[in-house]
Structure formats: structure tokens, C-alpha cells
Protein backbone atom coordinates (compact mmCIF):
# COMPACT_ATOMS: atom_id res chain seq x y z
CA UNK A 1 -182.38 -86.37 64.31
CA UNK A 2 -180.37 -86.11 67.48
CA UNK A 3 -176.46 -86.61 67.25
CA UNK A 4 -175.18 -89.23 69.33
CA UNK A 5 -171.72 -90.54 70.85
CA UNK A 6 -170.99 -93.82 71.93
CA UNK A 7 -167.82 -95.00 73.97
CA UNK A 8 -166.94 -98.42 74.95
CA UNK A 9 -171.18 -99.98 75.48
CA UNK A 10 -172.50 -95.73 76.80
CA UNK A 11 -174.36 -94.17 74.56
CA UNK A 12 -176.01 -90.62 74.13
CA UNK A 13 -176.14 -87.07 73.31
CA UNK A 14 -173.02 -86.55 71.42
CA UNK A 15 -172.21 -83.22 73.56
CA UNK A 16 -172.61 -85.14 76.71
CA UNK A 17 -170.44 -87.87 76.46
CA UNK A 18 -166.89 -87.84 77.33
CA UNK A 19 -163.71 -90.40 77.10
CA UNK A 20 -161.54 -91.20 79.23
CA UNK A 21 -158.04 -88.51 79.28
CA UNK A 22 -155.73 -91.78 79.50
CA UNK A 23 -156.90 -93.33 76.00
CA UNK A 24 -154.41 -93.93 73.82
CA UNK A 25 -156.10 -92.00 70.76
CA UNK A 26 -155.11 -88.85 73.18
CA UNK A 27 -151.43 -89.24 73.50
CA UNK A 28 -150.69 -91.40 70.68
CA UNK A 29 -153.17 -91.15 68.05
CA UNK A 30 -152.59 -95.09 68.77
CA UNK A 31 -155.72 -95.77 67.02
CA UNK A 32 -158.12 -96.72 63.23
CA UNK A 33 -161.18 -94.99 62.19
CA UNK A 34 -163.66 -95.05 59.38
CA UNK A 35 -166.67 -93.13 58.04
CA UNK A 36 -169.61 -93.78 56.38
CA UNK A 37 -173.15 -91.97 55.13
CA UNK A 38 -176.29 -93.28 54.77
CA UNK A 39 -179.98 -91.99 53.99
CA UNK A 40 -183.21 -93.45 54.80
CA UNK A 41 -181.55 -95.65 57.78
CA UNK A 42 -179.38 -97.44 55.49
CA UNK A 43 -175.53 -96.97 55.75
CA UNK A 44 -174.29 -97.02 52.35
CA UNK A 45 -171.11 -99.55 51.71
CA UNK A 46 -171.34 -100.33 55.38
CA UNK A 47 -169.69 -104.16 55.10
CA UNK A 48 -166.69 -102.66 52.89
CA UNK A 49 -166.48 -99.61 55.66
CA UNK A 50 -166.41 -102.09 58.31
CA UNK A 51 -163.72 -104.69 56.20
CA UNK A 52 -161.35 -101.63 56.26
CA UNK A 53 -162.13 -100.90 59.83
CA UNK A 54 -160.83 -104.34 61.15
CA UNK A 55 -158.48 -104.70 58.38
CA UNK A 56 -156.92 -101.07 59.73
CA UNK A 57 -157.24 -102.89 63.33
CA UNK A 58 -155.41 -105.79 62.39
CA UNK A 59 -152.79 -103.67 60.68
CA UNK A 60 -151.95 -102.39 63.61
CA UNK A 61 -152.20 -105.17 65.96
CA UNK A 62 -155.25 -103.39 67.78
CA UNK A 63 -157.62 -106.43 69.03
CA UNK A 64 -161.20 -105.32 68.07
CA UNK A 65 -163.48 -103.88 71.06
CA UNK A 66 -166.21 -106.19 69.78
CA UNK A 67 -167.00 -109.11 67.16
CA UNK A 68 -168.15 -107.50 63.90
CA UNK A 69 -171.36 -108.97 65.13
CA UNK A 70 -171.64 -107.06 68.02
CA UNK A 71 -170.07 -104.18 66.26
CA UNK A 72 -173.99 -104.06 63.46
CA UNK A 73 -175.50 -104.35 66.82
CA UNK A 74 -173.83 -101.50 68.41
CA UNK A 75 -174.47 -99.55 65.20
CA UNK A 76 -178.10 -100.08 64.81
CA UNK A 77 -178.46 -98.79 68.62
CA UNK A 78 -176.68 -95.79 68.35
CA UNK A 79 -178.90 -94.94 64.80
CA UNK A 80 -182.31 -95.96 66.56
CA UNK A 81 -180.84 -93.74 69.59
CA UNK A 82 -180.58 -90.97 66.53
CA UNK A 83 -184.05 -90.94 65.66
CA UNK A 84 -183.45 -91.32 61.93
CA UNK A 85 -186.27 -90.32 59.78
CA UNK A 86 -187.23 -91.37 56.35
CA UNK A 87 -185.66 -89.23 53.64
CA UNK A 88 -182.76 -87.96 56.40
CA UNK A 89 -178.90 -88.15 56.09
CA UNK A 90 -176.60 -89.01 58.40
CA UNK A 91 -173.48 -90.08 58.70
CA UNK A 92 -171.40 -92.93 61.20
CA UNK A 93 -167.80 -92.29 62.39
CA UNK A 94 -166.17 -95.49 63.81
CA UNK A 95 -162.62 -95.14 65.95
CA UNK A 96 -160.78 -97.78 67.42
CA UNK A 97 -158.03 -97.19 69.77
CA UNK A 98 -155.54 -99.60 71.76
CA UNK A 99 -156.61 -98.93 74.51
CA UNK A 100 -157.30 -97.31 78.27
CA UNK A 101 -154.39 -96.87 80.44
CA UNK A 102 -151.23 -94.58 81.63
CA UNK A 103 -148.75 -93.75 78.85
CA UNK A 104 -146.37 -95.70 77.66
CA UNK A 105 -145.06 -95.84 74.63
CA UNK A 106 -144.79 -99.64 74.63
CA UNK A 107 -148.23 -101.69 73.98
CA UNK A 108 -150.31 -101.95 77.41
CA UNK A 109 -150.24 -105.35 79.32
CA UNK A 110 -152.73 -108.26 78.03
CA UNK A 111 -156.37 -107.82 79.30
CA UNK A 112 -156.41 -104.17 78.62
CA UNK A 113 -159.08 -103.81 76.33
CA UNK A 114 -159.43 -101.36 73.07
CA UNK A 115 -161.55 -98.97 73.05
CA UNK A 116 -164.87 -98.33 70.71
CA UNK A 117 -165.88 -94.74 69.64
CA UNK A 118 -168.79 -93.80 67.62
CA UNK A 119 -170.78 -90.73 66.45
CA UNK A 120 -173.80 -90.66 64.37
CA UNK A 121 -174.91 -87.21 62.93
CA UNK A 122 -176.73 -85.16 60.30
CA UNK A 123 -174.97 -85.77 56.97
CA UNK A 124 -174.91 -82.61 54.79
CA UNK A 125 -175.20 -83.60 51.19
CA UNK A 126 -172.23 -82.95 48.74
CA UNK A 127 -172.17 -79.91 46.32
CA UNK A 128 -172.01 -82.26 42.77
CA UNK A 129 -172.33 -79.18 40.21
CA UNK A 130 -169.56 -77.06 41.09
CA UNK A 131 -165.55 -78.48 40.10
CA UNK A 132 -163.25 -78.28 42.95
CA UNK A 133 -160.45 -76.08 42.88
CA UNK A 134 -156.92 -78.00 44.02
CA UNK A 135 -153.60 -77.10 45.79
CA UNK A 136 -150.79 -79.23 45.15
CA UNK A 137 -148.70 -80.04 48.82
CA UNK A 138 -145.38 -81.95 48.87
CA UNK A 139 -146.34 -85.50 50.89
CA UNK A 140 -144.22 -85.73 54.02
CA UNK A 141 -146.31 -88.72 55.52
CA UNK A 142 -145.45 -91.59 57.00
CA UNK A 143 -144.77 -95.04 55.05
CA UNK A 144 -148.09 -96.55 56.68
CA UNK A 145 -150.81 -94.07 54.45
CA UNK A 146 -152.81 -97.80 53.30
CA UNK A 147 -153.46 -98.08 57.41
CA UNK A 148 -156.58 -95.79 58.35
CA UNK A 149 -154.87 -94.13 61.39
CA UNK A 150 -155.80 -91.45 63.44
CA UNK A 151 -152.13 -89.99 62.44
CA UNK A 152 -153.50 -87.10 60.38
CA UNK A 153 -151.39 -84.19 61.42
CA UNK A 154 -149.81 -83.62 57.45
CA UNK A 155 -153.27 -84.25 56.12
CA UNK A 156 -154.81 -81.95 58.60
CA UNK A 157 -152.00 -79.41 57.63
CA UNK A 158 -152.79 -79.80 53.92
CA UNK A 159 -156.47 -78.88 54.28
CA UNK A 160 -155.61 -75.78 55.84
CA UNK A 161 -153.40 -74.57 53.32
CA UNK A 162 -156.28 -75.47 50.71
CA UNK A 163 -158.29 -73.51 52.73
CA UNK A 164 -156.25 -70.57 52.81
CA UNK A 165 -155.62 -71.12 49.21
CA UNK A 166 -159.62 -70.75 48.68
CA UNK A 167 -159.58 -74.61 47.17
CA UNK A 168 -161.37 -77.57 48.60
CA UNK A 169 -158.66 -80.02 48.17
CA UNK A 170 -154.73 -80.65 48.42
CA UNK A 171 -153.40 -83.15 46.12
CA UNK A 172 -150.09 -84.80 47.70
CA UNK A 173 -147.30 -85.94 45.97
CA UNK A 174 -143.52 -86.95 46.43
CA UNK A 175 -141.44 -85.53 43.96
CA UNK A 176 -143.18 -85.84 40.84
CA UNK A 177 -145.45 -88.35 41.44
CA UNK A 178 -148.66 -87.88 42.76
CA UNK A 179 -150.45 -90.31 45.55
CA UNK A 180 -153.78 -88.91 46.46
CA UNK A 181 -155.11 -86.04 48.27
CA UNK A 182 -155.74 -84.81 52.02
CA UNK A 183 -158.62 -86.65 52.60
CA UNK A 184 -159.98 -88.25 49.27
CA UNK A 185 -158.59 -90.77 46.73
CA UNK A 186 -157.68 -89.20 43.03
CA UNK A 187 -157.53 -90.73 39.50
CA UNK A 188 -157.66 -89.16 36.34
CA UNK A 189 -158.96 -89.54 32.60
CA UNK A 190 -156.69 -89.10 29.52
CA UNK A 191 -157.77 -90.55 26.25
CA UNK A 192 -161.08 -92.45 27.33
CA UNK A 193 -158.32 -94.37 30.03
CA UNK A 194 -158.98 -94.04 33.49
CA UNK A 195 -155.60 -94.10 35.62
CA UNK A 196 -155.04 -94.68 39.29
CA UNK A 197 -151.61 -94.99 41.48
CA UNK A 198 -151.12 -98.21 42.97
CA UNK A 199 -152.59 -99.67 46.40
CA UNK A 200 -149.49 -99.53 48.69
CA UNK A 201 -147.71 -98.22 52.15
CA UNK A 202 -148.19 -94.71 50.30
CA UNK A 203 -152.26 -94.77 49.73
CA UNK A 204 -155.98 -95.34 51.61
CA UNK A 205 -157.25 -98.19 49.78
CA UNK A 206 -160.60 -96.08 48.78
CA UNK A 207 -164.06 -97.21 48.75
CA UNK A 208 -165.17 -95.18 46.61
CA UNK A 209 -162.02 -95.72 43.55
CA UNK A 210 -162.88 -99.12 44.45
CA UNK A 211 -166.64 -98.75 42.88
CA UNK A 212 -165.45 -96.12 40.48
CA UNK A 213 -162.76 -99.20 39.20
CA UNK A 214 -165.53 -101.67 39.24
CA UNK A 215 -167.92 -99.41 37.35
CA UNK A 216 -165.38 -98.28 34.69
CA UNK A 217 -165.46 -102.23 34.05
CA UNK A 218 -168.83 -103.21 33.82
CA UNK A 219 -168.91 -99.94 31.53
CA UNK A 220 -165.91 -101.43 28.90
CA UNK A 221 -164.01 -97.53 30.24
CA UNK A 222 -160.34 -98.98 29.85
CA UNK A 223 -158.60 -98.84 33.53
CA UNK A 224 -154.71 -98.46 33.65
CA UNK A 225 -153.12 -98.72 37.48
CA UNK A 226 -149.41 -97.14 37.71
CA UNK A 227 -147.59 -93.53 38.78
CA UNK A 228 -148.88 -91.02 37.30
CA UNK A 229 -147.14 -87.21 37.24
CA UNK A 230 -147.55 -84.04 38.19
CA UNK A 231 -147.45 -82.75 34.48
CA UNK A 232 -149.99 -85.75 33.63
CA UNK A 233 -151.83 -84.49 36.73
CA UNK A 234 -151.70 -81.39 34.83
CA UNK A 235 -152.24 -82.92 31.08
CA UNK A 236 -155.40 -85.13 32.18
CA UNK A 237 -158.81 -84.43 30.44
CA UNK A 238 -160.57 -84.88 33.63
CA UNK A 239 -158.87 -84.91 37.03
CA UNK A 240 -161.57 -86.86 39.70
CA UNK A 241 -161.37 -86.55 43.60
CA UNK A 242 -163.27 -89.68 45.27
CA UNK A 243 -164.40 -90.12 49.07
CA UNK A 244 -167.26 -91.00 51.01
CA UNK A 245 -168.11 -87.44 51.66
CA UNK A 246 -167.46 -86.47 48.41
CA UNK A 247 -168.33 -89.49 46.47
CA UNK A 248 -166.70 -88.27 42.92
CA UNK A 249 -165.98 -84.70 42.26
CA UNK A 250 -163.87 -83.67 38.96
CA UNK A 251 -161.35 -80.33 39.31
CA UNK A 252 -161.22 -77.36 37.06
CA UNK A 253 -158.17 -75.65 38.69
CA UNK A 254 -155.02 -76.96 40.21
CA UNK A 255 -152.27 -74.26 41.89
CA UNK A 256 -154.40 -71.49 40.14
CA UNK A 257 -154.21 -73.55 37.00
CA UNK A 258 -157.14 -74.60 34.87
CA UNK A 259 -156.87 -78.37 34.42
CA UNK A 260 -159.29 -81.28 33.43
CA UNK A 261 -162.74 -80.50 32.32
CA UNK A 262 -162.39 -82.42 28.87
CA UNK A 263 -164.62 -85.50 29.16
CA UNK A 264 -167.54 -84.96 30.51
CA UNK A 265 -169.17 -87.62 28.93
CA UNK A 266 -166.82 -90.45 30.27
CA UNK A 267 -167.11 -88.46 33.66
CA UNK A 268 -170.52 -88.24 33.66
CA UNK A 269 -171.37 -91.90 32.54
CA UNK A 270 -169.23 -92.59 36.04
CA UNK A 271 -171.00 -90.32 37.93
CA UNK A 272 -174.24 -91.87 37.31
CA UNK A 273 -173.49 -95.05 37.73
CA UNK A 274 -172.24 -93.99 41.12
CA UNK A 275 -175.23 -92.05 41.96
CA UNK A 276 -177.30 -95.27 40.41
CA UNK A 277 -175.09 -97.57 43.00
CA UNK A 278 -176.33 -95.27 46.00
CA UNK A 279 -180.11 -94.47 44.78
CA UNK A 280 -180.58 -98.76 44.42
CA UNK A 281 -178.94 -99.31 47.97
CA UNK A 282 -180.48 -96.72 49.86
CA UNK A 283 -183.12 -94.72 47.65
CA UNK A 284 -181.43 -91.73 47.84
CA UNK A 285 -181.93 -89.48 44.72
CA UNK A 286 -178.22 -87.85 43.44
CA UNK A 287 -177.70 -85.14 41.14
């Protein structure tokens, strides 16, 4: 498959395009995103993806490029551009900006138009056998974390000090309570309950805890939304990192810790019906 860019209706190879210097995204980070995969042509979760996306716009008070009609359209180009093949994976990367035009702090003047970005590219799949290893990282972001912005600098911070740390994830937290990680949602089992912080200013509003939640229902796995700890963080049977790259992970280590690895039979009985949830959507095999 070829990787391809879009901006604003042009379309191409993604190392040949380029946007404009005076977008917003550049001086700002004035702007949304979102991210999904797909295999076999089909974007997994695409219509939740793209409810976040202009729910993230709205948040902000960015007015969408395009009609969410326009937007599949757009979409479906850039993956026929792509070349998909059967059996491939790829992944889409939406961004929204505010807009086009010299800086200013303040919003631009009515009738200048937001901007579009996408990228469509090979999708490499997710290691599922081997636990992650986490790094805990004091959360100094802003009070806006349930808005998808392009205002990543802490989170970008984070995942380099995983890195460094030889760990594939940072779990945040503020004081002693934890929110969720660098770039992935957390929850954790203790006692057959699975536990998750609350939706607020302070957390994504995940995709994927949103189909583990709904699973652990159909699946009678008790579900308990509130704070948890550090020590609980600590104390939990299994700790489990969600995203759309990811999908669900569990963690064996925290700060050079072991931690979690206790249930794997709750854990697993999630995992599958995950991996169930993508095979039925978009015949893709998992695990």
C-alpha cells in the first residue's frame, strides 16, 4: 500500500504533500485529532472515532472543514488512493485545526475556514503476548485532557521518559490518584471488579474502555467507576492499558515493580471478546 496525505480537498504521496507554515496547528497546536486502524479496507470503530472527532471540534469551537458526510467521502478517497489490499493493515489519522492565517492569538475573522489533515498508512500490528512494563509520571496537564487536542507536549514528555526507562508506557497521576497514561486509557482488576477513573476535564474519553465497559457487561464482570490509587494501582490483580493502537495490553511491572498478572482468566475472557469485536467487524484474526 502507498501512504498518503491529504490537506484541505489535495491528496497524495504522504512525503510529498505539504501544509501551509501559517496553520494554526503550527503555532498553536490550535487544533483536534483522532486515529483509527482498520484491516481488509474496513476502519474499525470508525463512527465512534469520528463522534469524538467532531465532539473534540465542537469542544473547542473549531467549525468542521466538512459535513461528516463529506468527511466518509474524503476518507474512502484517500484509502482507494492507498491501494489497500485484502488481508492489509492500515491505519487513518484525522486533524482538525482552526484554521489558515497570520498569528494571532485571538480566533481568526469569520470566513476563515478550518483546516482538514489526513494520513493513511501501513498499520503494524500490536505485540499481544508480551506485558508492558510501566513508569509512573506526575500529571502536569492541562484541565482540558477529555478534549482530543493536539496539546501533547507533557504526554510527549512522558513517553520519552518511558522510553529511557526501557517501559512502553507512563501512567499519570496527580498526587495519589491515578488518571490514565501517555497515550492509552487504564483500568484495573481487583477481586473479579473491573475499576475505571471517571470521564472528566482530567481524561480521553477512550474507545477502547468504552468496549472493554460494554463487554465486562454483557459478560456479568462487575464494573465499579471512581479514583483509584497509586497503592491500588500497585495492589490490582491485573493492571490493563487500552488504545486503538494497543487495543488492551495488561502490565507486569510498574517503576521496576512487579504488579498485576493475577487474573488471567477475567483478563483473558476480555481480551477475546475484544479480539471477537474486531475479527466480526473487519475479519481480522487477533491473538
Amino acid at each position: 500500500m502507498r501512504a498518503i496525505g491529504y490537506y484541505n480537498g489535495e491528496a497524495g504521496d504522504l512525503q510529498d504533500m505539504r501544509i501551509p507554515m501559517q496553520d494554526r496547528a503550527m503555532f498553536f497546536g490550535d487544533g483536534v485529532y483522532d486515529f483509527v486502524f482498520g484491516y481488509n479496507g474496513i476502519l474499525f470503530a470508525l463512527e465512534d472515532h469520528i463522534d469524538r472527532f467532531y465532539r473534540s471540534m465542537e469542544l473547542m469551537r473549531i467549525r468542521p472543514y466538512c459535513d461528516r458526510e463529506t468527511l466518509h467521502e474524503e476518507i474512502r478517497r484517500c484509502m482507494d488512493l492507498a491501494g489497500l489490499q485484502e488481508g492489509e493493515g492500515f491505519q487513518l489519522y484525522l486533524q482538525s485545526s482552526r484554521g489558515n492565517c497570520p498569528r494571532n492569538h485571538i480566533f481568526p475573522k469569520e470566513g476563515v475556514p478550518s483546516t482538514l489533515l489526513m494520513t493513511v498508512k501501513p498499520f503494524k500490528d500490536p505485540n499481544f503476548r508480551d506485558p508492558l512494563k510501566l513508569v509512573t509520571v506526575e500529571d502536569t496537564r492541562f484541565f482540558h485532557c477529555n478534549i482530543k487536542t493536539l496539546n501533547l507536549i507533557p504526554n510527549v514528555m512522558a513517553a520519552q521518559k518511558a522510553e529511557e526507562a526501557g517501559c512502553q508506557e507512563a501512567v499519570f497521576h496527580r498526587g495519589d490518584n491515578v488518571t490514565e497514561c501517555a497515550h492509552s486509557a487504564l483500568v484495573i482488576l481487583k477481586d473479579g471488579v473491573l475499576t475505571a477513573p471517571p470521564l472528566n476535564e482530567l481524561i480521553l474519553p477512550s474507545i477502547s474502555r468504552a468496549h472493554v465497559m460494554d463487554i465486562c457487561r454483557e459478560e456479568g464482570i462487575p464494573t465499579d467507576v471512581r479514583t483509584f490509587t497509586l497503592a491500588e494501582l500497585m495492589d490490582a490483580d491485573e493492571i490493563i492499558v487500552l488504545s486503538t493502537s494497543k487495543l488492551i495490553a495488561r502490565a507486569d511491572t510498574v517503576d521496576g515493580m512487579p504488579a498485576g498478572m493475577k487474573d488471567g482468566n477475567t483478563f483473558g475472557r476480555i481480551r477475546q471478546k475484544y479480539f471477537d469485536r474486531v475479527r466480526q467487524e473487519t475479519g481480522y484474526s487477533l491473538g
